[in-house]
PDB file of N, CA and C in Angstrom:
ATOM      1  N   UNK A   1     -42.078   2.225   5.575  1.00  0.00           N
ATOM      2  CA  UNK A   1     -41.058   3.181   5.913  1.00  0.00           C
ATOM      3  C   UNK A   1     -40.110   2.539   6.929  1.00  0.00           C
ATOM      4  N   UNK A   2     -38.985   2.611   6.810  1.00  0.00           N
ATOM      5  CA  UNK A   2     -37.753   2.313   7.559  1.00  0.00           C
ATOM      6  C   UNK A   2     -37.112   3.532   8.611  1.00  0.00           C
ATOM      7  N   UNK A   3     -37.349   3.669   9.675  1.00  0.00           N
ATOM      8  CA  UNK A   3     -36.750   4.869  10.837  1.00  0.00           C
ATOM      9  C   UNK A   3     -35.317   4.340  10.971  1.00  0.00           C
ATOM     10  N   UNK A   4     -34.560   5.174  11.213  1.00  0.00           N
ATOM     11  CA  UNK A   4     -33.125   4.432  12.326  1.00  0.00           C
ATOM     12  C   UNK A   4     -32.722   6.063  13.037  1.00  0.00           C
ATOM     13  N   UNK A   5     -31.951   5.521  14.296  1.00  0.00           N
ATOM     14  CA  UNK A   5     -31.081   6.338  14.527  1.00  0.00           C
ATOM     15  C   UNK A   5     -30.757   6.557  14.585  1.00  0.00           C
ATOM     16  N   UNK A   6     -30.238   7.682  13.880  1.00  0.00           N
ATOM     17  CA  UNK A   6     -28.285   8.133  13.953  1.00  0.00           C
ATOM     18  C   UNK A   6     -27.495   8.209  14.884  1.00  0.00           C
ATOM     19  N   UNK A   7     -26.546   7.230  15.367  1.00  0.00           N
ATOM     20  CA  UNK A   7     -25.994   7.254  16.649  1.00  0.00           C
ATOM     21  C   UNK A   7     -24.591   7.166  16.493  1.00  0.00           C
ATOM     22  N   UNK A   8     -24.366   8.067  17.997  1.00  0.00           N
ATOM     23  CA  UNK A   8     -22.452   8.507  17.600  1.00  0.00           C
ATOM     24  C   UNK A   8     -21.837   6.969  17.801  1.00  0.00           C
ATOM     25  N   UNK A   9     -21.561   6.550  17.032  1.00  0.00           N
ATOM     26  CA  UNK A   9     -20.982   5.043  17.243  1.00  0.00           C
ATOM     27  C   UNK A   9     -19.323   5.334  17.557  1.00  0.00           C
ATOM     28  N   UNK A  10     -18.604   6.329  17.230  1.00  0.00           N
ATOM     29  CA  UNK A  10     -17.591   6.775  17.210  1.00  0.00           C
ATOM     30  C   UNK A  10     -17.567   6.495  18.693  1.00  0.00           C
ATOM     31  N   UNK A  11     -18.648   7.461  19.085  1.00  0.00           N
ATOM     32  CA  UNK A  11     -18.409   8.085  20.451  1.00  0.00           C
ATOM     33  C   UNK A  11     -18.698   6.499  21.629  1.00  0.00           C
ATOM     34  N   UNK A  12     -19.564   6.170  21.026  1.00  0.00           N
ATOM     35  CA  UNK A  12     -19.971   4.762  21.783  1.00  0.00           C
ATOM     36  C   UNK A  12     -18.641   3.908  21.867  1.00  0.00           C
ATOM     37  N   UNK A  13     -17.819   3.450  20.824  1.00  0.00           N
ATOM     38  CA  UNK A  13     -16.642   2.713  21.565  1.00  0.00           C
ATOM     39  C   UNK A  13     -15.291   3.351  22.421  1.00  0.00           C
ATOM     40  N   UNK A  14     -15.294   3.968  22.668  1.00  0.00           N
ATOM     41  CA  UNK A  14     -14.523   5.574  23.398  1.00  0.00           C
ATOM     42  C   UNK A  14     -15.139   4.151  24.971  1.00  0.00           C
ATOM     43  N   UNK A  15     -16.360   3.562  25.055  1.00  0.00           N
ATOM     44  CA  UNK A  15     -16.300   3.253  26.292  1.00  0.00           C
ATOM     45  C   UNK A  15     -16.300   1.669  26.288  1.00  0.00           C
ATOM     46  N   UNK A  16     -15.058   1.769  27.076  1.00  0.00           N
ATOM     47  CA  UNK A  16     -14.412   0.449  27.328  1.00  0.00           C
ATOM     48  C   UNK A  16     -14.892  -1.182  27.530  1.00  0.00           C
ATOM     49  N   UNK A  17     -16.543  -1.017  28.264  1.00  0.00           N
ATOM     50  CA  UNK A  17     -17.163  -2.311  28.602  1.00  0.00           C
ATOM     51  C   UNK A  17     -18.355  -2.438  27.517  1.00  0.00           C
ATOM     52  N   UNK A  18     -18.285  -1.600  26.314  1.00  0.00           N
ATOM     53  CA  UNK A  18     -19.365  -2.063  25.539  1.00  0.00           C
ATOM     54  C   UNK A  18     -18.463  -1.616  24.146  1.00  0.00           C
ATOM     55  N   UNK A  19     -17.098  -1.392  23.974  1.00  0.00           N
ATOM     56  CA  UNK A  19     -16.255  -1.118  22.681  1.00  0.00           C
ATOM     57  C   UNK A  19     -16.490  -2.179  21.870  1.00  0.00           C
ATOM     58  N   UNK A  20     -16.147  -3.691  22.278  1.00  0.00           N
ATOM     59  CA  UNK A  20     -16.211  -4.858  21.861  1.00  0.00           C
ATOM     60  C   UNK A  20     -17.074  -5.405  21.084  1.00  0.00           C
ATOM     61  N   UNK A  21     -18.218  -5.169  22.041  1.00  0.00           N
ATOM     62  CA  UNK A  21     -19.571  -5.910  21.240  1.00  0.00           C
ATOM     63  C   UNK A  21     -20.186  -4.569  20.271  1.00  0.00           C
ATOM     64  N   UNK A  22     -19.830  -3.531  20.488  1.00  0.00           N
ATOM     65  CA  UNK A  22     -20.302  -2.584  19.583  1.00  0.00           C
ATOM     66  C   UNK A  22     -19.706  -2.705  18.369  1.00  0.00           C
ATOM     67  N   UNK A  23     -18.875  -2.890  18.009  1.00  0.00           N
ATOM     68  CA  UNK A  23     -17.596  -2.983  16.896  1.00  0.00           C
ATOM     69  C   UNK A  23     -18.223  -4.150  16.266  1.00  0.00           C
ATOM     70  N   UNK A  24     -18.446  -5.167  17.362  1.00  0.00           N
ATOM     71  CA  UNK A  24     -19.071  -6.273  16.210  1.00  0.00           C
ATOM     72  C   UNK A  24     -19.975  -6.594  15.947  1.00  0.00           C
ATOM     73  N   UNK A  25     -20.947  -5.842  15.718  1.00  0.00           N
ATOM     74  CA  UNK A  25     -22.589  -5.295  15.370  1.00  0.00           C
ATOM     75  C   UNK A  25     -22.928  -5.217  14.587  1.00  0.00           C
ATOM     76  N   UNK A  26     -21.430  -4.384  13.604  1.00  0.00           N
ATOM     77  CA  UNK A  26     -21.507  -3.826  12.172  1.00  0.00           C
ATOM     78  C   UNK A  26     -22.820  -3.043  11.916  1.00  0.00           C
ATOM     79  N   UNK A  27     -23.064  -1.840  12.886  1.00  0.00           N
ATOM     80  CA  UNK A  27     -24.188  -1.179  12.775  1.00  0.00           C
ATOM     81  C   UNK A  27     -24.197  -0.256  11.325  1.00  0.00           C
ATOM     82  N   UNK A  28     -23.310   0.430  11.061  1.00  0.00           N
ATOM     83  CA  UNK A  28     -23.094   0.826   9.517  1.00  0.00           C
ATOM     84  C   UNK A  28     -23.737   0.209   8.448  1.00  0.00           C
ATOM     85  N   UNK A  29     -22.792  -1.377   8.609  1.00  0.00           N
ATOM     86  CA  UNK A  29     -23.554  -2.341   7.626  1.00  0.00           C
ATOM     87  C   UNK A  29     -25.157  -2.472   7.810  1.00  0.00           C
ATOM     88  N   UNK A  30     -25.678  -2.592   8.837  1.00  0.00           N
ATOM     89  CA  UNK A  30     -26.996  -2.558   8.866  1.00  0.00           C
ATOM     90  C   UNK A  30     -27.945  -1.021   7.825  1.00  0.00           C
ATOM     91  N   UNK A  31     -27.088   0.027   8.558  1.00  0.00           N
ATOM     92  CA  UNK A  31     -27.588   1.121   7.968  1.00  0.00           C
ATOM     93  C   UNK A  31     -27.953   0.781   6.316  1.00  0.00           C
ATOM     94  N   UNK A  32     -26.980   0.827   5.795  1.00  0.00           N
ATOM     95  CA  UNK A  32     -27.041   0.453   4.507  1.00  0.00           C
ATOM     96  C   UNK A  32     -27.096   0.195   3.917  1.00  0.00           C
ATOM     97  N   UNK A  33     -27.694  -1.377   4.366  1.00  0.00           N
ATOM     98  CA  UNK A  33     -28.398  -2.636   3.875  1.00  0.00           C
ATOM     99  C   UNK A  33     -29.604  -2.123   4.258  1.00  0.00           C
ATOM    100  N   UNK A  34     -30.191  -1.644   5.018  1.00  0.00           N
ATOM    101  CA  UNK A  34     -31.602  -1.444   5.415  1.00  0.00           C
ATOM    102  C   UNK A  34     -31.616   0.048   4.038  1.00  0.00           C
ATOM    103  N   UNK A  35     -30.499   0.864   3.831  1.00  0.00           N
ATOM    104  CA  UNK A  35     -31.085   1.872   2.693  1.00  0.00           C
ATOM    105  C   UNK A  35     -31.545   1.162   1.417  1.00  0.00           C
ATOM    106  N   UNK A  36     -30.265   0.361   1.268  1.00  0.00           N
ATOM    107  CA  UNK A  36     -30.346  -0.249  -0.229  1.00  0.00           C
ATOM    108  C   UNK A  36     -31.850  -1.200  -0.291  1.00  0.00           C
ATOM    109  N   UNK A  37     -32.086  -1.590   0.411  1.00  0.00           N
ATOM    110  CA  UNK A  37     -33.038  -2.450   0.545  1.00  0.00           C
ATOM    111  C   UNK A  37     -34.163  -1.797   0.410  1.00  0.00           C
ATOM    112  N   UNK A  38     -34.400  -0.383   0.676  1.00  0.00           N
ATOM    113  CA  UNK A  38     -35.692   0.161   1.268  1.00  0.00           C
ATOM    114  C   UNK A  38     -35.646   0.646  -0.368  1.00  0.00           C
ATOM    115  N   UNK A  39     -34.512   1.246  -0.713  1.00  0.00           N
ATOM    116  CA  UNK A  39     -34.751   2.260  -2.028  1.00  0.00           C
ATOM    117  C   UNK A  39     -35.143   0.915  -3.403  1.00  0.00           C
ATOM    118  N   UNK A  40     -34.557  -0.148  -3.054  1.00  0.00           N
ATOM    119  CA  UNK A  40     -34.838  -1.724  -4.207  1.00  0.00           C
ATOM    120  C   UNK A  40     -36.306  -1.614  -4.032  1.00  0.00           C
ATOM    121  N   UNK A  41     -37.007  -1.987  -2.897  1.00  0.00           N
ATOM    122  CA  UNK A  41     -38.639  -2.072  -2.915  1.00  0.00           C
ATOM    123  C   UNK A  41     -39.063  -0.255  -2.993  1.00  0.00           C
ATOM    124  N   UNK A  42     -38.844   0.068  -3.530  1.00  0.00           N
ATOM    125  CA  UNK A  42     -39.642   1.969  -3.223  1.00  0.00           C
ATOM    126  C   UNK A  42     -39.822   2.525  -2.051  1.00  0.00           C
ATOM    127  N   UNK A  43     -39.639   1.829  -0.456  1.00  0.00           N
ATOM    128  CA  UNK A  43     -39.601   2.250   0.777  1.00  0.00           C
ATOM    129  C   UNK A  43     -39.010   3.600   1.285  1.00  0.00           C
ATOM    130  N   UNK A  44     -39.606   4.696   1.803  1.00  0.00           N
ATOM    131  CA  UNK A  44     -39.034   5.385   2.355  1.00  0.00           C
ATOM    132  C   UNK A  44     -38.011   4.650   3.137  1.00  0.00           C
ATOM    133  N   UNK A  45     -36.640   5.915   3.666  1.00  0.00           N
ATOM    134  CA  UNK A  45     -35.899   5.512   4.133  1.00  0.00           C
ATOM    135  C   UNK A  45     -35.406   6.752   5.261  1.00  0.00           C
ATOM    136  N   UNK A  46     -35.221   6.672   6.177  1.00  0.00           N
ATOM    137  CA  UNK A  46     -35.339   7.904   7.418  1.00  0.00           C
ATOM    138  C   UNK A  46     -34.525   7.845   8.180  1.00  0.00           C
ATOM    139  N   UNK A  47     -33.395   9.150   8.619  1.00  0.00           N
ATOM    140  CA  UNK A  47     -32.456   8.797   9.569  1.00  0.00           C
ATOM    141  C   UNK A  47     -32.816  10.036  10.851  1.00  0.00           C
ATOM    142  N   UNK A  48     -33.168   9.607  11.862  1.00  0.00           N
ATOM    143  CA  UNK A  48     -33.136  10.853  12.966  1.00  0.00           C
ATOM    144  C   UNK A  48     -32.203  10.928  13.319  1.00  0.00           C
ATOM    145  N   UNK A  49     -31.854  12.422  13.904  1.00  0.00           N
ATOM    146  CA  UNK A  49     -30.922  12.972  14.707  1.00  0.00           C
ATOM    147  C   UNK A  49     -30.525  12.418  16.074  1.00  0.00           C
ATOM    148  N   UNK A  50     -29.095  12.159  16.196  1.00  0.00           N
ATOM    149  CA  UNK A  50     -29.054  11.560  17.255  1.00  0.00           C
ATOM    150  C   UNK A  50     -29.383  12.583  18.937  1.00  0.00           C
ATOM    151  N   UNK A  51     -29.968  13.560  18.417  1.00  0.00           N
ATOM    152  CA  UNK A  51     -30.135  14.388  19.693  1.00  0.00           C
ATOM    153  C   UNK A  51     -31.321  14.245  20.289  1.00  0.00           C
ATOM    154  N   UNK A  52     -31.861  13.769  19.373  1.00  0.00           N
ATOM    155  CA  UNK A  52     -33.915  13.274  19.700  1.00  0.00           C
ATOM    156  C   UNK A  52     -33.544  12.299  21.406  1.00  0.00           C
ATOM    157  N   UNK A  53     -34.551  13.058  21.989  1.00  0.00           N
ATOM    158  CA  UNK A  53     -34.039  12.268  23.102  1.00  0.00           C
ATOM    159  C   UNK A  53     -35.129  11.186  23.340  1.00  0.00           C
ATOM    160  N   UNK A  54     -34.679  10.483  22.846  1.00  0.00           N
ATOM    161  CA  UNK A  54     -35.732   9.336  22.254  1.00  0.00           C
ATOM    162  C   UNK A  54     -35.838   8.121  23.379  1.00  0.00           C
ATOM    163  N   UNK A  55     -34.997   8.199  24.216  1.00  0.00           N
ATOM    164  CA  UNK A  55     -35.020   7.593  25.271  1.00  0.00           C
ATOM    165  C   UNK A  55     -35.120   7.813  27.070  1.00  0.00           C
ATOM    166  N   UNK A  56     -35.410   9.360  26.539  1.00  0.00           N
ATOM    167  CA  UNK A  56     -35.966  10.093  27.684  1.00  0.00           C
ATOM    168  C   UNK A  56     -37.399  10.682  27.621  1.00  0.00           C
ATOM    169  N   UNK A  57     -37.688  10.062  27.209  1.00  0.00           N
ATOM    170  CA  UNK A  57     -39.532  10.324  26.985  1.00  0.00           C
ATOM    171  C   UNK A  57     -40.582   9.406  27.193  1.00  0.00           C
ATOM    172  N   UNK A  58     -41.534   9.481  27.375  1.00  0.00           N
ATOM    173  CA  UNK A  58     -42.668   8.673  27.902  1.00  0.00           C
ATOM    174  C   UNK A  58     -43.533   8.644  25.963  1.00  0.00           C
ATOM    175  N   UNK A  59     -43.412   7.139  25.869  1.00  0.00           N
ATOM    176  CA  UNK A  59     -43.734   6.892  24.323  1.00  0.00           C
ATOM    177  C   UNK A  59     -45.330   7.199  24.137  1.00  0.00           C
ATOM    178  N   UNK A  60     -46.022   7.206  25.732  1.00  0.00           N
ATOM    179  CA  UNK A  60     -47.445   7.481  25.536  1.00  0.00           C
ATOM    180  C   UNK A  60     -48.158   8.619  25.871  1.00  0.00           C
ATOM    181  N   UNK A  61     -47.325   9.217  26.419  1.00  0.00           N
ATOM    182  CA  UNK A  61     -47.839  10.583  27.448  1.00  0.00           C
ATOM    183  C   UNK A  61     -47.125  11.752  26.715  1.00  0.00           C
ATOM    184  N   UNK A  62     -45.759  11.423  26.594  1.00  0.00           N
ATOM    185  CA  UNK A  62     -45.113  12.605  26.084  1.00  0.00           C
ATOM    186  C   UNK A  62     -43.727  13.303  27.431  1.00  0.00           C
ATOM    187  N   UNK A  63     -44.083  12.758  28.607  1.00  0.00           N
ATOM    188  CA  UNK A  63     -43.617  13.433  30.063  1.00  0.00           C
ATOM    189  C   UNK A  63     -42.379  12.920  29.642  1.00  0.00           C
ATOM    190  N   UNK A  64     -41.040  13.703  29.743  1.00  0.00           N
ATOM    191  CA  UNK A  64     -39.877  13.820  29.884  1.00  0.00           C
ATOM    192  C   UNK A  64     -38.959  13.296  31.238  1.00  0.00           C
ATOM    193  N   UNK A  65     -38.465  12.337  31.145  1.00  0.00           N
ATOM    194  CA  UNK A  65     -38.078  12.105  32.582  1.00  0.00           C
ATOM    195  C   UNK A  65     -36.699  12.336  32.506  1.00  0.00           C
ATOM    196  N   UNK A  66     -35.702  12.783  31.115  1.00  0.00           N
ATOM    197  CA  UNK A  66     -34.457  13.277  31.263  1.00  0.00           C
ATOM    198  C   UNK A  66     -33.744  11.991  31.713  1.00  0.00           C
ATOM    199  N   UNK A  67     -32.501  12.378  31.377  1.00  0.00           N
ATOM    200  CA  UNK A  67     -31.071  11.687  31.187  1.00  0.00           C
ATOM    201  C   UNK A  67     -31.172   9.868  32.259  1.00  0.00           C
ATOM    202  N   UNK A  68     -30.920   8.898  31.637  1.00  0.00           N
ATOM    203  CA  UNK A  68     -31.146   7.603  33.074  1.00  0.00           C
ATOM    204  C   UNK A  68     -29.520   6.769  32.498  1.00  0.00           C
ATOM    205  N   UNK A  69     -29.446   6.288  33.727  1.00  0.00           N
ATOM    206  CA  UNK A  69     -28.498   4.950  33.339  1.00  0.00           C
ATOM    207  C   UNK A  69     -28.664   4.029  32.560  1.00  0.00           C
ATOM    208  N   UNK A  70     -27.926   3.673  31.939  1.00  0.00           N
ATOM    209  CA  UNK A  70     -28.266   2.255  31.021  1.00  0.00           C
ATOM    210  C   UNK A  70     -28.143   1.098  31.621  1.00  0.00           C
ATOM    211  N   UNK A  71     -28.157   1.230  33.222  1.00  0.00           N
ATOM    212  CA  UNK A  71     -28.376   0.086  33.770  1.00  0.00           C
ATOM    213  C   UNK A  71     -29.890  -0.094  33.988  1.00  0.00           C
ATOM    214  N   UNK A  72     -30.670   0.859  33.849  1.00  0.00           N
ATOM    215  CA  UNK A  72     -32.041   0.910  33.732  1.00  0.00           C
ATOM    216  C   UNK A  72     -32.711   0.696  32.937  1.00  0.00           C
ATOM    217  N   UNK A  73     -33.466  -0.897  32.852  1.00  0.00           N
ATOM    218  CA  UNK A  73     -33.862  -1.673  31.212  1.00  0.00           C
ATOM    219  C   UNK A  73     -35.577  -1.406  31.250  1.00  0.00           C
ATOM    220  N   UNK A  74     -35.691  -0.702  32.536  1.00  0.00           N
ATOM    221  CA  UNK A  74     -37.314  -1.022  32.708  1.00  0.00           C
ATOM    222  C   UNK A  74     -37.901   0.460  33.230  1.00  0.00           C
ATOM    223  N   UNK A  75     -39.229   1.082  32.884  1.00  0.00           N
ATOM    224  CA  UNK A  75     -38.845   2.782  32.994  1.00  0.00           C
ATOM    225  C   UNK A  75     -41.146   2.535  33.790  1.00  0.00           C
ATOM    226  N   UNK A  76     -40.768   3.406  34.779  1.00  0.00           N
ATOM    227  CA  UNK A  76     -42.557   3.831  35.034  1.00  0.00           C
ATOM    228  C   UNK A  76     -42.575   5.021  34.678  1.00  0.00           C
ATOM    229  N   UNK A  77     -43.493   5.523  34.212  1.00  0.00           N
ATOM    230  CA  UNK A  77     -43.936   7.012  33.882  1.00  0.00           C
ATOM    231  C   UNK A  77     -44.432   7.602  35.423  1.00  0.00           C
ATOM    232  N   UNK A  78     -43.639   8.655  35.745  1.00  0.00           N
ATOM    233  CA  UNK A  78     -44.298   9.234  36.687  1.00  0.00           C
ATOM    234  C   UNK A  78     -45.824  10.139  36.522  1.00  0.00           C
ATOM    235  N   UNK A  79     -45.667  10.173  34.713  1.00  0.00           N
ATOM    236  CA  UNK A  79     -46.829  10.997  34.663  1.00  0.00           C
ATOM    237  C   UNK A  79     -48.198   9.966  34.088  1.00  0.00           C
ATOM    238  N   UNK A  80     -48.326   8.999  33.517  1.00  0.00           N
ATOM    239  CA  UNK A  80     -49.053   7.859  32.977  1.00  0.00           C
ATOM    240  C   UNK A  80     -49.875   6.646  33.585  1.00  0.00           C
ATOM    241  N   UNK A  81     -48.107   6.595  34.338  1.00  0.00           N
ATOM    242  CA  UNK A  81     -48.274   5.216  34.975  1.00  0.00           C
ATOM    243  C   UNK A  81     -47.532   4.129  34.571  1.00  0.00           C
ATOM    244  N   UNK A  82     -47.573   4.376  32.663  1.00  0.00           N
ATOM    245  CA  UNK A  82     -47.219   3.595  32.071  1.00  0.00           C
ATOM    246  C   UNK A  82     -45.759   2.874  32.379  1.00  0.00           C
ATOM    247  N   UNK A  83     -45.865   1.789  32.627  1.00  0.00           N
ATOM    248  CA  UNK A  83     -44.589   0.900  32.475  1.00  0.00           C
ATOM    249  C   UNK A  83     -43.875  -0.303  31.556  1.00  0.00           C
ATOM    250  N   UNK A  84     -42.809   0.212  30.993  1.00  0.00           N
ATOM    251  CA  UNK A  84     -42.547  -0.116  29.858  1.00  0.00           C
ATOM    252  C   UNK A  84     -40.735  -0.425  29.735  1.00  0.00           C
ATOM    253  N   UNK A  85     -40.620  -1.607  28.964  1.00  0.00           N
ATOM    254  CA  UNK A  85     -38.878  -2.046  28.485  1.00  0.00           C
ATOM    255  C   UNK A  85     -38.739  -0.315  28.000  1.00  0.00           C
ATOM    256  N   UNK A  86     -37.254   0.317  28.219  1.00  0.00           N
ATOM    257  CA  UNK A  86     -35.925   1.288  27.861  1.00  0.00           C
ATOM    258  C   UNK A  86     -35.985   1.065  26.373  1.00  0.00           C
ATOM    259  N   UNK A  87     -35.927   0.293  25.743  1.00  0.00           N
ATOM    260  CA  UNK A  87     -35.425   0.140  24.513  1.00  0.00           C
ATOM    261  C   UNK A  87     -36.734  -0.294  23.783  1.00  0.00           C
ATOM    262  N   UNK A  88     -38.176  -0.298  23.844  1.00  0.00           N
ATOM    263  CA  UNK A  88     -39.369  -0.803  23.013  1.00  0.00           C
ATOM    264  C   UNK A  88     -39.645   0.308  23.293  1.00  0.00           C
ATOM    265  N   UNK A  89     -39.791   1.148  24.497  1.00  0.00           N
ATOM    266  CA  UNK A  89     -40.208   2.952  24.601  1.00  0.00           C
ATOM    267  C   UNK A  89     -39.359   3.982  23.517  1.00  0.00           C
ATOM    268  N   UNK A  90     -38.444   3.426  23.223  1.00  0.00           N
ATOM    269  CA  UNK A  90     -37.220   4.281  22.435  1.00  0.00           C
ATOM    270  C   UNK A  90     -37.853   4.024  21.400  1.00  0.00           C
ATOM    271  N   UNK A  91     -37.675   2.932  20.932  1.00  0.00           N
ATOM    272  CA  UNK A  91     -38.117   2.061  19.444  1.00  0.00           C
ATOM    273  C   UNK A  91     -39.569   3.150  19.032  1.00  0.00           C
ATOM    274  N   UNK A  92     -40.584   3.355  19.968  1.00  0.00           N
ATOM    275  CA  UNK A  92     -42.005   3.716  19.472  1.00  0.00           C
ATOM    276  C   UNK A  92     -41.723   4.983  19.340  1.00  0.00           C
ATOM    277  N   UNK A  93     -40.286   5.922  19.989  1.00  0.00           N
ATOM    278  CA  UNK A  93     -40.035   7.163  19.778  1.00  0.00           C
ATOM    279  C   UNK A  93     -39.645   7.412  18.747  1.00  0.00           C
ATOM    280  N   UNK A  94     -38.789   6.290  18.188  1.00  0.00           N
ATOM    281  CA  UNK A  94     -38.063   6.726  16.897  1.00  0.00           C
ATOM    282  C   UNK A  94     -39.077   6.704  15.821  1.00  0.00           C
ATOM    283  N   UNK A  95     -39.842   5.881  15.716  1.00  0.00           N
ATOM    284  CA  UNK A  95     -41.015   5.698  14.707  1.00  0.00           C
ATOM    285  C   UNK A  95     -41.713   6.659  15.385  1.00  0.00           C
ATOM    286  N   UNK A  96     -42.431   8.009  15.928  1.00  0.00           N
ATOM    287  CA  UNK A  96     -42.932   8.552  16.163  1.00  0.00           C
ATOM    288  C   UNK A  96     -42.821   9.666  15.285  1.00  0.00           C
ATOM    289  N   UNK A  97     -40.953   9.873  16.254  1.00  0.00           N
ATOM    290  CA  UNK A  97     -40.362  11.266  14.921  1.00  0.00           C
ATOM    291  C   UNK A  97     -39.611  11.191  13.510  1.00  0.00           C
ATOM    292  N   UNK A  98     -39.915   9.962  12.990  1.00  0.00           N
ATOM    293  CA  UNK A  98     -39.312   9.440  11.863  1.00  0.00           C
ATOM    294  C   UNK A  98     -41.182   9.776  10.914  1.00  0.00           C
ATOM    295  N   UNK A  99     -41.658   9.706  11.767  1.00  0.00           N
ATOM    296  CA  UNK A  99     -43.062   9.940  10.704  1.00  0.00           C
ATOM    297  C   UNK A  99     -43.252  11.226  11.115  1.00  0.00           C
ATOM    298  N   UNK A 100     -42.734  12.241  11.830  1.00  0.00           N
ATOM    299  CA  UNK A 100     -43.262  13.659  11.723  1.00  0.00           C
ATOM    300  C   UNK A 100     -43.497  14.551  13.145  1.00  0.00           C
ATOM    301  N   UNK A 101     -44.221  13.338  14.165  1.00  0.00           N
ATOM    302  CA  UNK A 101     -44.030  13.579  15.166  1.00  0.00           C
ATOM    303  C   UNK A 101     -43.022  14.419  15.833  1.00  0.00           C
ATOM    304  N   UNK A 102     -42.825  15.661  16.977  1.00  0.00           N
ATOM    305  CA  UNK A 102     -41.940  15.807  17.190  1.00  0.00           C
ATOM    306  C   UNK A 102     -41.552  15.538  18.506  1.00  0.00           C
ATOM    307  N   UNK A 103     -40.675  15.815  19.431  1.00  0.00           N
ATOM    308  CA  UNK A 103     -41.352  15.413  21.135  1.00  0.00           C
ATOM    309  C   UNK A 103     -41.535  16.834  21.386  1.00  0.00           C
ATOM    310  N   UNK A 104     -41.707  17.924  21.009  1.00  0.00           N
ATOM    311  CA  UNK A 104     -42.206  19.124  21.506  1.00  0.00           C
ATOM    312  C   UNK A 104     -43.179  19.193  21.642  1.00  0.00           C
ATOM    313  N   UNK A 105     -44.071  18.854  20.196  1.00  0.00           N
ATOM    314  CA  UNK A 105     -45.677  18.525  20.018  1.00  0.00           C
ATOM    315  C   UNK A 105     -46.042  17.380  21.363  1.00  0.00           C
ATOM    316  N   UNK A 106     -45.201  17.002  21.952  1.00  0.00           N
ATOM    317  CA  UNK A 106     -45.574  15.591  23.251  1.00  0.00           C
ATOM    318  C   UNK A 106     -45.718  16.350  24.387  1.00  0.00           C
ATOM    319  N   UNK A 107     -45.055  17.536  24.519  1.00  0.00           N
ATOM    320  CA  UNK A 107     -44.302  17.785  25.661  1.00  0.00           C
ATOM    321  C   UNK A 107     -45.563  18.329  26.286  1.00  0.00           C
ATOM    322  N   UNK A 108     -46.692  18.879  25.973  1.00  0.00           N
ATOM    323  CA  UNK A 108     -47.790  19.594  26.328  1.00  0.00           C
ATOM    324  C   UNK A 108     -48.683  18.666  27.309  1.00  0.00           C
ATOM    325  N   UNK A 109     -48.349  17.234  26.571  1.00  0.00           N
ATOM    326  CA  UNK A 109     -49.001  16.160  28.377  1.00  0.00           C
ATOM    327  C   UNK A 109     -48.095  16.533  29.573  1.00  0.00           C
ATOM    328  N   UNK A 110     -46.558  16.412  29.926  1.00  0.00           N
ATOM    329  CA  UNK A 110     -46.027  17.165  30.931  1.00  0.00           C
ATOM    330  C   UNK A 110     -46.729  17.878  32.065  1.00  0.00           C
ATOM    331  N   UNK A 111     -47.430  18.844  31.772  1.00  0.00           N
ATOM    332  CA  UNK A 111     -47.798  19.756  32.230  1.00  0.00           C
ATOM    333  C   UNK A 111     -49.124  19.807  32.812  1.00  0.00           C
ATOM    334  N   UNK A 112     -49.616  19.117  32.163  1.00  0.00           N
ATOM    335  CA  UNK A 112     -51.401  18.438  31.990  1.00  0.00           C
ATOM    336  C   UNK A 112     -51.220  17.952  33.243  1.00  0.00           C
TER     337      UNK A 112
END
């Protein structure tokens, strides 16, 4: 199975110090090379919502730590411990709710 995430790319070059290298990413093209590709071998193929806050969540616990800078590449769980790369914590989110998972069903460690 193939996850991705649907992301406002529109909205992403709107900002000035990452327009550049975003544009030349050709994230689209990826999209759709990764469909065509998945549907050629029989692979599921999965797009989440870009509202999943897939980068405000703790990939092991579930604890919500809400909105961070993207100058922040490196994240501790206040509730875990766990410490973990911004973008490999995202990555295990998207494959979480791309297989069914939701972060609501997560949210119940929070509280614990």
């Amino acid at each position: 199975m193939i996850v991705l995430e649907d992301l406002n790319v529109s909205g992403m070059v709107k900002n000035r110090k990452l327009a550049r290298v975003i544009s030349q990413q050709g994230w689209y093209e990826f999209r759709v090379l990764c469909e065509a590709k998945s549907e050629k071998l029989g692979r599921e193929f999965r797009v989440i919502s870009r509202w999943e806050p897939t980068s405000q969540v703790c990939a092991d616990c579930g604890f919500k730590w809400g909105k961070l800078d993207l100058s922040i590449r490196s994240l501790l769980c206040l509730n875990c411990g766990t410490q973990q790369d911004r973008d490999l914590n995202a990555a295990r989110n998207i494959q979480k709710v791309g297989i069914g998972h939701c972060h609501d069903s997560l949210q119940g460690a929070e509280t614990e």
